[in-house]
Protein backbone atom coordinates (compact mmCIF):
# COMPACT_ATOMS: atom_id res chain seq x y z
CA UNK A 1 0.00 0.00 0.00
CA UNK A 2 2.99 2.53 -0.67
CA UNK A 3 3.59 4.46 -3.27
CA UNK A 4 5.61 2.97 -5.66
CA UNK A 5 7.90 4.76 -8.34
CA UNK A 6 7.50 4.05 -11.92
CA UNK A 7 9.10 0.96 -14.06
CA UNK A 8 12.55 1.35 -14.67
CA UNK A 9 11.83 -0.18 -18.04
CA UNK A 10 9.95 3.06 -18.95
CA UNK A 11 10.64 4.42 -22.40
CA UNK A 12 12.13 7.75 -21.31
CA UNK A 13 14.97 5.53 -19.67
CA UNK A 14 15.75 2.28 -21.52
CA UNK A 15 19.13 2.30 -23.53
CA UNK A 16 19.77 -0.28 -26.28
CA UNK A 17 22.54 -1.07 -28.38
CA UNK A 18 22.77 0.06 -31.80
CA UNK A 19 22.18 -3.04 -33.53
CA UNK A 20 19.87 -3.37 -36.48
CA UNK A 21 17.47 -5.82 -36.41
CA UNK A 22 18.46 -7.70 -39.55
CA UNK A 23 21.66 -8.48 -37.96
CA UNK A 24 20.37 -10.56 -35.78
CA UNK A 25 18.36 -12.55 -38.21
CA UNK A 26 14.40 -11.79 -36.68
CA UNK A 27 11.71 -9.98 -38.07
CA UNK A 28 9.77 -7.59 -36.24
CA UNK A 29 6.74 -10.08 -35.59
CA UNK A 30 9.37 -12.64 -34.01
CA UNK A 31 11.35 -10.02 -31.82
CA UNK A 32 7.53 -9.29 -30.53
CA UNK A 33 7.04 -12.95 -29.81
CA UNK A 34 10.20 -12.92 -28.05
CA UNK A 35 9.88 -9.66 -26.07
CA UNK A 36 6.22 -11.49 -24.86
CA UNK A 37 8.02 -14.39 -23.67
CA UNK A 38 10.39 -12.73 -21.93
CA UNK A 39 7.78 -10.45 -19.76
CA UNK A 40 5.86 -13.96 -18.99
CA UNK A 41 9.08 -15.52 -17.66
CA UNK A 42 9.60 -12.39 -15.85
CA UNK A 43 6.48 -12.64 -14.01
CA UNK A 44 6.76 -15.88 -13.22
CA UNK A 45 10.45 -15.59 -11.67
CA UNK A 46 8.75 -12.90 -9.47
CA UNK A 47 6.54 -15.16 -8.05
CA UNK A 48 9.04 -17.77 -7.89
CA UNK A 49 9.48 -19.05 -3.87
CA UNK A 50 6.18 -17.41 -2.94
CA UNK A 51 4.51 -20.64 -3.86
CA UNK A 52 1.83 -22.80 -1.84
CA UNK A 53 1.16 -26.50 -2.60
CA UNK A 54 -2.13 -28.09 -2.06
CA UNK A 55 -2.12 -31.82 -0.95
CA UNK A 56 -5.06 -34.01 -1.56
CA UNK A 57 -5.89 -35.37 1.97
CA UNK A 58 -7.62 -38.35 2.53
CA UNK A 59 -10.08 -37.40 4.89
CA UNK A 60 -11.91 -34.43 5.52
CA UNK A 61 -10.29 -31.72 7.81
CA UNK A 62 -12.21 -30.71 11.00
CA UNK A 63 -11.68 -27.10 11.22
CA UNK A 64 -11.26 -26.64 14.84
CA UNK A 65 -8.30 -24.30 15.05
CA UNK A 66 -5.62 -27.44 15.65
CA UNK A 67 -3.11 -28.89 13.58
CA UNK A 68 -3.93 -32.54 13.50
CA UNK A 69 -1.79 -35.17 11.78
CA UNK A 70 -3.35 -34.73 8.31
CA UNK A 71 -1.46 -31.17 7.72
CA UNK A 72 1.74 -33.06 7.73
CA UNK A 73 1.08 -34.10 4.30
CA UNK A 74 1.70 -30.13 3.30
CA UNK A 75 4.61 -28.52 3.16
CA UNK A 76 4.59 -25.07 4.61
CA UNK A 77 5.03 -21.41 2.68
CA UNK A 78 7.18 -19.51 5.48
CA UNK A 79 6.65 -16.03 4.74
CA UNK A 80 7.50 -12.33 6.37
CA UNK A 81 4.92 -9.97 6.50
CA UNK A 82 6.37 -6.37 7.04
CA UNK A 83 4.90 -4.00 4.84
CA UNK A 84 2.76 -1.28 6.73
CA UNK A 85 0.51 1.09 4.85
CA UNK A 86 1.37 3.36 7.41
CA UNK A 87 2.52 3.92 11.24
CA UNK A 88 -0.27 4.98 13.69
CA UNK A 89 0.41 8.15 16.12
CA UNK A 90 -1.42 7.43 19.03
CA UNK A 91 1.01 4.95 20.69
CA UNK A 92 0.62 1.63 18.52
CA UNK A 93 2.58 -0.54 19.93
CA UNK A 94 1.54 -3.27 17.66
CA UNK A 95 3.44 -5.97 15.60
CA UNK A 96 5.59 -4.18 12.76
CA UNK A 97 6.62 -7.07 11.51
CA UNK A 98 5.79 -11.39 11.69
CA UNK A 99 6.34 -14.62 10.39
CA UNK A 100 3.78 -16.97 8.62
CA UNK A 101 3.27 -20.48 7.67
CA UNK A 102 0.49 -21.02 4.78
CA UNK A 103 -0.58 -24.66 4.40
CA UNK A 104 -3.11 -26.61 2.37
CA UNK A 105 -5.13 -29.73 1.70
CA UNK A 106 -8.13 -30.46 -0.71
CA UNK A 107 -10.15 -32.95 -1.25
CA UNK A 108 -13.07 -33.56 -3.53
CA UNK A 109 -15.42 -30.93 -2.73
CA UNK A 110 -13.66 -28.58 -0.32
CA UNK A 111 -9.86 -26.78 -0.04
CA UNK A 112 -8.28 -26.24 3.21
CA UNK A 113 -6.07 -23.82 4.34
CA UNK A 114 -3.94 -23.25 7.72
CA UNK A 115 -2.46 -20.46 8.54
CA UNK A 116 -0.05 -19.64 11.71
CA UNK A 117 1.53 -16.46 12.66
CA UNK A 118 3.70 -15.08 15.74
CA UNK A 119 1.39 -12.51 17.48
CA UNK A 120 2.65 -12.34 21.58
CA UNK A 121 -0.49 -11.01 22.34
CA UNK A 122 -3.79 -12.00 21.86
CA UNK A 123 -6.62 -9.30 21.30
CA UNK A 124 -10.07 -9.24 21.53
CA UNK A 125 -11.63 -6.96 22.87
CA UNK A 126 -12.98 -3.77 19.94
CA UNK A 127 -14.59 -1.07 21.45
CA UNK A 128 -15.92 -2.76 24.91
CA UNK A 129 -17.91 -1.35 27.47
CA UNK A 130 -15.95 -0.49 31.40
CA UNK A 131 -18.12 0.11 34.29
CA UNK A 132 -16.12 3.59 35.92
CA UNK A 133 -15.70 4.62 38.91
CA UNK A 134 -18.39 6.77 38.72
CA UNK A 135 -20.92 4.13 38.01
CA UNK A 136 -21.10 5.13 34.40
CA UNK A 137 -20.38 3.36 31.48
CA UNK A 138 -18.05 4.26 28.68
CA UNK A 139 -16.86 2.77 25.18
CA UNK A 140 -13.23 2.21 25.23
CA UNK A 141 -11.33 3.69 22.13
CA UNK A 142 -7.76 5.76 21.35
CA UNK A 143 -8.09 7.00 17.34
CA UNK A 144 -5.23 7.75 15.76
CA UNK A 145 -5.67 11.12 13.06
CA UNK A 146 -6.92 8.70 10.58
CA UNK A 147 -10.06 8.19 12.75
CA UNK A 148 -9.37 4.71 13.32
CA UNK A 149 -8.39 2.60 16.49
CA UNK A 150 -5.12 0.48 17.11
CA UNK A 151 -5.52 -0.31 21.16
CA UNK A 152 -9.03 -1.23 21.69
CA UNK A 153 -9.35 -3.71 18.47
CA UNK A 154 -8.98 -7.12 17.64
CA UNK A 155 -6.96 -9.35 15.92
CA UNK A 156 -7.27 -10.21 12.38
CA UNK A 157 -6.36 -11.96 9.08
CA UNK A 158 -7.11 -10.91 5.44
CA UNK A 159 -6.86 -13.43 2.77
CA UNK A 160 -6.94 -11.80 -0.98
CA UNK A 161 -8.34 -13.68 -4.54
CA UNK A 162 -7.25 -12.89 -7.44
CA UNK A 163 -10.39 -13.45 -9.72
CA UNK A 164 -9.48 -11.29 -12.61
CA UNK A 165 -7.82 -7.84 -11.87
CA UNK A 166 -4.98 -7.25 -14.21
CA UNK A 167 -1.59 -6.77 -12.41
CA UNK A 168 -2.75 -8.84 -9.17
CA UNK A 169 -0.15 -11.74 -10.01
CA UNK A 170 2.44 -9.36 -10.40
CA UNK A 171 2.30 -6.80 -7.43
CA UNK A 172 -0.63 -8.81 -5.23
CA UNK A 173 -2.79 -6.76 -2.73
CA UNK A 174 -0.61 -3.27 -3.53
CA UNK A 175 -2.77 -3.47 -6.89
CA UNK A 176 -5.47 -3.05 -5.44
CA UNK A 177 -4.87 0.00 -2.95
CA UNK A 178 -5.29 4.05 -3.52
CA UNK A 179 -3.28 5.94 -1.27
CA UNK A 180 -4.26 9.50 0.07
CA UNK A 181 -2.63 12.28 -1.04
CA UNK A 182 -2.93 15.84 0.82
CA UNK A 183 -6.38 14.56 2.29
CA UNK A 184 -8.00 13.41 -1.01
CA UNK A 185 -8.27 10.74 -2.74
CA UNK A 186 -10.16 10.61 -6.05
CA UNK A 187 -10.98 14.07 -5.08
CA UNK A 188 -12.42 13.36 -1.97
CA UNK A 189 -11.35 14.24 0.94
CA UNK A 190 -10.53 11.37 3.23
CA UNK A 191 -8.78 10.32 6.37
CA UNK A 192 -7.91 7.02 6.05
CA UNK A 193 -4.27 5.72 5.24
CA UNK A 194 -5.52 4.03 1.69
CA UNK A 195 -8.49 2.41 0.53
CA UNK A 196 -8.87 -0.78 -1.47
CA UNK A 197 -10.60 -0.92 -5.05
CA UNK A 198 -9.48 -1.95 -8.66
CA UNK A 199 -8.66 -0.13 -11.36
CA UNK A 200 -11.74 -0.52 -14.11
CA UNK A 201 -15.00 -1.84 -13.92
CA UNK A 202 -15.45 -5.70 -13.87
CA UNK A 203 -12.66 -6.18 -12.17
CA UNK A 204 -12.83 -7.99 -8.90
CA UNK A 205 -10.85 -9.54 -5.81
CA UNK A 206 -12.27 -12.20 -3.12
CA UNK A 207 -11.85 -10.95 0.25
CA UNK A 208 -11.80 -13.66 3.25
CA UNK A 209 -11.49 -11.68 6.65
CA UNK A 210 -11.17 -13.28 9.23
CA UNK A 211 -12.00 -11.55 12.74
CA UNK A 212 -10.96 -12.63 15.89
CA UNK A 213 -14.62 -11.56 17.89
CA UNK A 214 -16.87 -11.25 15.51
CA UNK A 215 -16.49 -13.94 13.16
CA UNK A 216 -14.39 -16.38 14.96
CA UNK A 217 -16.57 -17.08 17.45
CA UNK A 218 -19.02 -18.52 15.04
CA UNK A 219 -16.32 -20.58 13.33
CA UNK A 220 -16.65 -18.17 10.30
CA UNK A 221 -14.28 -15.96 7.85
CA UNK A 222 -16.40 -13.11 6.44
CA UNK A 223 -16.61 -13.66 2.43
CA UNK A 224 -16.70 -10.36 0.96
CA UNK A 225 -14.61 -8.83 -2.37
CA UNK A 226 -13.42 -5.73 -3.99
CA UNK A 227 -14.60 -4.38 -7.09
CA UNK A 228 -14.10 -0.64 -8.89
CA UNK A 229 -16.41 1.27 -6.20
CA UNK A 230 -14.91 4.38 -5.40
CA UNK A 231 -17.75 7.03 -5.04
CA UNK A 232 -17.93 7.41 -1.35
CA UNK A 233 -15.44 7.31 1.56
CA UNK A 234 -18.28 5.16 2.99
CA UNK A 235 -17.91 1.67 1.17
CA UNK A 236 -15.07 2.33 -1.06
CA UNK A 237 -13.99 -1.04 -3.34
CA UNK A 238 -14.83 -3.09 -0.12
CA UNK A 239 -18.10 -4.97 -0.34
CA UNK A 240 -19.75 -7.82 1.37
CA UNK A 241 -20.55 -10.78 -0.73
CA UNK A 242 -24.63 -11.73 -0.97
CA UNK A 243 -26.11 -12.37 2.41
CA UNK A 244 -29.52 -13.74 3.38
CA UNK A 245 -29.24 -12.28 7.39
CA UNK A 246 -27.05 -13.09 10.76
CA UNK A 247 -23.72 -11.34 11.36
CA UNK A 248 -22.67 -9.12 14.28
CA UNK A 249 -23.69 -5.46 15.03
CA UNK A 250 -22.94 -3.15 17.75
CA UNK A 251 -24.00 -3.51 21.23
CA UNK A 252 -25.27 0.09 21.04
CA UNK A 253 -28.54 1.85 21.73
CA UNK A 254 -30.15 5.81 22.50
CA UNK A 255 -28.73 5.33 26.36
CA UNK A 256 -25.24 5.41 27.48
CA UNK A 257 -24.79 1.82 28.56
CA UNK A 258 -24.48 -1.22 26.64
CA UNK A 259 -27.72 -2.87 25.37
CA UNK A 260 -27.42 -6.45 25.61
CA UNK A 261 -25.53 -8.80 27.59
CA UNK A 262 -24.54 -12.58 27.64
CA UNK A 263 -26.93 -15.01 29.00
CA UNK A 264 -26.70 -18.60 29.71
CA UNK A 265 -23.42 -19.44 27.20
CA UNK A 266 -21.69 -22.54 27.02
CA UNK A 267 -18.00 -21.06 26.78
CA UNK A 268 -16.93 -17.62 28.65
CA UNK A 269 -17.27 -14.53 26.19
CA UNK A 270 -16.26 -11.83 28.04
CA UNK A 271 -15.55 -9.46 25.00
CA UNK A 272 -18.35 -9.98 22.93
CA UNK A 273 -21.97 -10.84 22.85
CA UNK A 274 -23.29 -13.93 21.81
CA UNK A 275 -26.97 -13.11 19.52
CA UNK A 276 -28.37 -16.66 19.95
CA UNK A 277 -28.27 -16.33 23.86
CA UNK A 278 -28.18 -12.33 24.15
CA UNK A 279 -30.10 -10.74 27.26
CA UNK A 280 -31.23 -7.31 28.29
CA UNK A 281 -28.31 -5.33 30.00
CA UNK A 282 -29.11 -5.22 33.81
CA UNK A 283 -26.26 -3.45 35.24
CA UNK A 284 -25.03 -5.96 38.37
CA UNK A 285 -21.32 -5.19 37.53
CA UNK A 286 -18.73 -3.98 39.58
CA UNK A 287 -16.57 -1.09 38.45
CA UNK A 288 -13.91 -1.96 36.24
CA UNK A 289 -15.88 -5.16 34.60
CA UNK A 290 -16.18 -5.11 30.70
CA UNK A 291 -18.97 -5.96 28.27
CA UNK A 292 -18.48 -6.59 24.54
CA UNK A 293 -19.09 -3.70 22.09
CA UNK A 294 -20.40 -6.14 19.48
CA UNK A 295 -22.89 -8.90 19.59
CA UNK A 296 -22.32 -11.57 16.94
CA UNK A 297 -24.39 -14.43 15.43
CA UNK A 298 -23.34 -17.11 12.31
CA UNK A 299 -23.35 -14.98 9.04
CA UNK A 300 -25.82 -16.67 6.61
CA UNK A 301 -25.23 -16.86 2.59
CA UNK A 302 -22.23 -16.59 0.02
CA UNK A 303 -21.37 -13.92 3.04
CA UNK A 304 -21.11 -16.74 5.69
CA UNK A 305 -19.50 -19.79 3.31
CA UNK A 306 -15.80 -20.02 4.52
CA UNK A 307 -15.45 -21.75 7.72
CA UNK A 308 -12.94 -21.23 10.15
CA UNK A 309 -11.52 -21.39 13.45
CA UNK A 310 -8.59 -19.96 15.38
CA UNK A 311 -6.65 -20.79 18.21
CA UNK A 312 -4.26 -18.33 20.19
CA UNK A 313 -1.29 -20.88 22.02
CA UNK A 314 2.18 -20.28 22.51
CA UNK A 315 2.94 -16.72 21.30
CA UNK A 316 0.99 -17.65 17.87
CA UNK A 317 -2.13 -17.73 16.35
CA UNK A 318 -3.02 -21.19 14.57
CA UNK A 319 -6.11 -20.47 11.78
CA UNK A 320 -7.87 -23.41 10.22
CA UNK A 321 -9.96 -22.58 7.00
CA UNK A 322 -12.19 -24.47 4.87
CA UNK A 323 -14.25 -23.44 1.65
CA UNK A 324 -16.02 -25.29 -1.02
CA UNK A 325 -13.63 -25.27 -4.15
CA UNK A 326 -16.88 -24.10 -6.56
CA UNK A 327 -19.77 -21.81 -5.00
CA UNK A 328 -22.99 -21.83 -6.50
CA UNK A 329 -24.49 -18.49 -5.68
CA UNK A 330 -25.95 -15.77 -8.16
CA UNK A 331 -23.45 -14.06 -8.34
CA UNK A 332 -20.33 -16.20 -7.33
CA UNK A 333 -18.52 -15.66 -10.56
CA UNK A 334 -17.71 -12.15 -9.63
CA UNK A 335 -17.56 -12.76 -5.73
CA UNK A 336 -16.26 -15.70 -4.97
CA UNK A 337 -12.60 -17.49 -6.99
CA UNK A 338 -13.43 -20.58 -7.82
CA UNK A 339 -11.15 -23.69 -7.84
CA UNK A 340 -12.85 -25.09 -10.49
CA UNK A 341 -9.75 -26.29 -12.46
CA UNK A 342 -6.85 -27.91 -10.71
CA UNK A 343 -4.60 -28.16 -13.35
CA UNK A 344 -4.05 -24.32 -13.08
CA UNK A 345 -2.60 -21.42 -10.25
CA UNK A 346 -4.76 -19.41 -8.46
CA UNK A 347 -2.92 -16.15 -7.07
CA UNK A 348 -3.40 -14.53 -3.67
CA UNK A 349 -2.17 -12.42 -0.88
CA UNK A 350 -2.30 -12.12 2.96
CA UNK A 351 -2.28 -9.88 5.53
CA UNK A 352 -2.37 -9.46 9.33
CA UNK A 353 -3.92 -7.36 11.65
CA UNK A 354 -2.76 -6.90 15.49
CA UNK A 355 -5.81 -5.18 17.16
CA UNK A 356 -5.88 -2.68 14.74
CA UNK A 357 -8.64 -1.38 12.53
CA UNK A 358 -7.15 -0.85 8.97
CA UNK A 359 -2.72 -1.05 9.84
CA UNK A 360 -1.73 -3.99 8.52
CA UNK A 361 1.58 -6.20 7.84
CA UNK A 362 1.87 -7.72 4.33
CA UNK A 363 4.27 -8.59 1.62
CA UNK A 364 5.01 -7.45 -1.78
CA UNK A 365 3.53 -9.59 -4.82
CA UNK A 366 1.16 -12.45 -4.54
CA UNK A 367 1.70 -16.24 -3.76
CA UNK A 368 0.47 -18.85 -6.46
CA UNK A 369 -1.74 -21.76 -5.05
CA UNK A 370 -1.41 -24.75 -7.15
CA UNK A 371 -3.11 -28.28 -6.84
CA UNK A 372 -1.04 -31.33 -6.47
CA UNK A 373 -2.57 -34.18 -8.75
């Protein structure tokens, strides 16, 4: 999501010898030919390393955030993340930089994916309610100038699809992201750092986000993609695929105290609000205590269709994912990539969040998935 400088291959600076093209025995058409080749290899050395291999597994993978014996058939993409968009000035203290391991299975009718990533701390808790001193109740936050929060946030992971926006394979996610210049950007004026959206219409990018309290509790990535949008500082490229209901939504109301609270839940949820089991707030906390500032329920639709789970242990999170390798929905050609043939790469990119709205680490240029047969 930087700025990047333009192609030292550009016109104004590329020097060639003074040889005629007879001398070396091609015609015009063929030197074309060859020039072609020679970007295609180009691209492909690029991408050469950042390469993901997926194992056909003999049993189905319970997605349960643990790495059981049937991931040993992968073989691991290590990867740094440490690209930043941009460095937050109201104290982050967050990860600059980690290390990943990308794995993955398939079998018939599904692909699987596990992720794991060094985070020391794990975050949950975005926007919660604390009982003062006073007896009042407040919504934690601490903006930075771009209007968005890095202490009071969660922890996240972004998975980007290439589904057909030229120049993904070569520069990955950075295709895909605007950056503000002197507070506009398209000529409106905006705060954020950059903003995600492709270049022409028709173009689009499948977006798995994974969110450690709102979706993860559910077992659930939220499916959305990016297409040309770029009217509004509102939505932006950003969208959410085609729902049919659930999701989470703020634990908010006209009074200054939170409006719902946990009932009878089988696990502890401390920082968020389950929707199946919510209750009435009734305030019968002591000062200090916390309630979620979101309540969340299982996402329903082309919205809700990646599964996942993660587990926080040992300084690292440990992300299992699982997705159908062809969606059926109306409109899954330009929402959802589809794995329909395995004889050929799919591209993507990643990034990670450490309880932080929109600062992110990633890396330059995209990985290629490809099917083992």
């Amino acid at each position: 999501m930087k700025n990047r400088s333009k192609s030292r291959f550009s016109t104004a600076r590329l020097s060639l010898p003074n040889i005629s093209l007879p001398s070396l025995g091609f015609t015009i058409p063929e030197v074309c030919a060859i020039t072609l080749i020679g970007s295609l290899l180009a691209t492909d050395a690029m991408a050469k390393g950042l390469a993901v291999e997926s194992v056909m597994t003999p049993n189905p993978i319970s997605i349960d955030g643990t790495q059981d014996k049937h991931w040993e058939l992968a073989t691991p993409l290590k990867l740094v993340l440490n690209e930043l968009p941009y460095e937050p000035n109201n104290g982050y203290e967050g990860l600059m930089e980690t290390d990943i391991e990308i794995r993955s299975l398939y079998d018939d009718e599904y692909v699987y994916f596990l992720y794991r990533w060094y985070d020391p701390t794990i975050s949950l808790a975005r926007f919660p309610w604390e009982k003062d001193s006073d007896g009042k109740w407040k919504q934690l936050s601490n903006k930075d100038s771009t209007l968005h929060e890095n202490t009071y946030y969660e922890d996240k992971l972004a998975v980007y699809w290439d589904i057909n926006e030229r120049g993904f394979i070569k520069k990955g996610c950075d295709k895909s992201c605007h950056m503000v210049e002197e507070g506009l950007l398209e000529g409106i004026k905006d705060s954020s750092s950059g903003r995600h959206y492709t270049k022409k219409d028709g173009e689009t990018i499948d977006e798995w986000h994974w969110k450690g309290m709102r979706t993860n509790p559910n077992s659930q990535m939220e499916d959305g993609y990016v297409n040309n949008e770029h009217e509004t500082n509102k939505k932006w490229g950003r969208q959410s695929d085609e729902h049919s209901g659930g999701g989470y939504y703020n634990n908010t109301n006209e009074t200054k105290f939170p409006a719902w609270m946990n009932g009878d839940i089988e696990e502890a949820a401390p920082l968020w609000v389950m929707d199946a089991t919510k209750e009435p707030f009734k305030d019968t906390f002591k000062e200090g205590e916390r309630i979620g500032g979101i309540v969340t329920g299982p996402l329903k639709g082309s919205r809700g269709d990646v599964t996942a789970k993660g587990v926080w242990k040992d300084d690292h999170w440990h992300l299992e994912i699982r997705r159908k390798l062809v969606t059926n929905y109306e409109k899954s050609a330009s929402q959802d990539v589809q794995f329909d043939d395995l004889g050929k790469p799919y591209y993507f990119g990643v990034t990670a969040f450490d309880n932080s709205q929109i600062n992110h680490i990633y890396h330059k240029k995209s990985v290629k998935l490809t099917f083992k047969q």
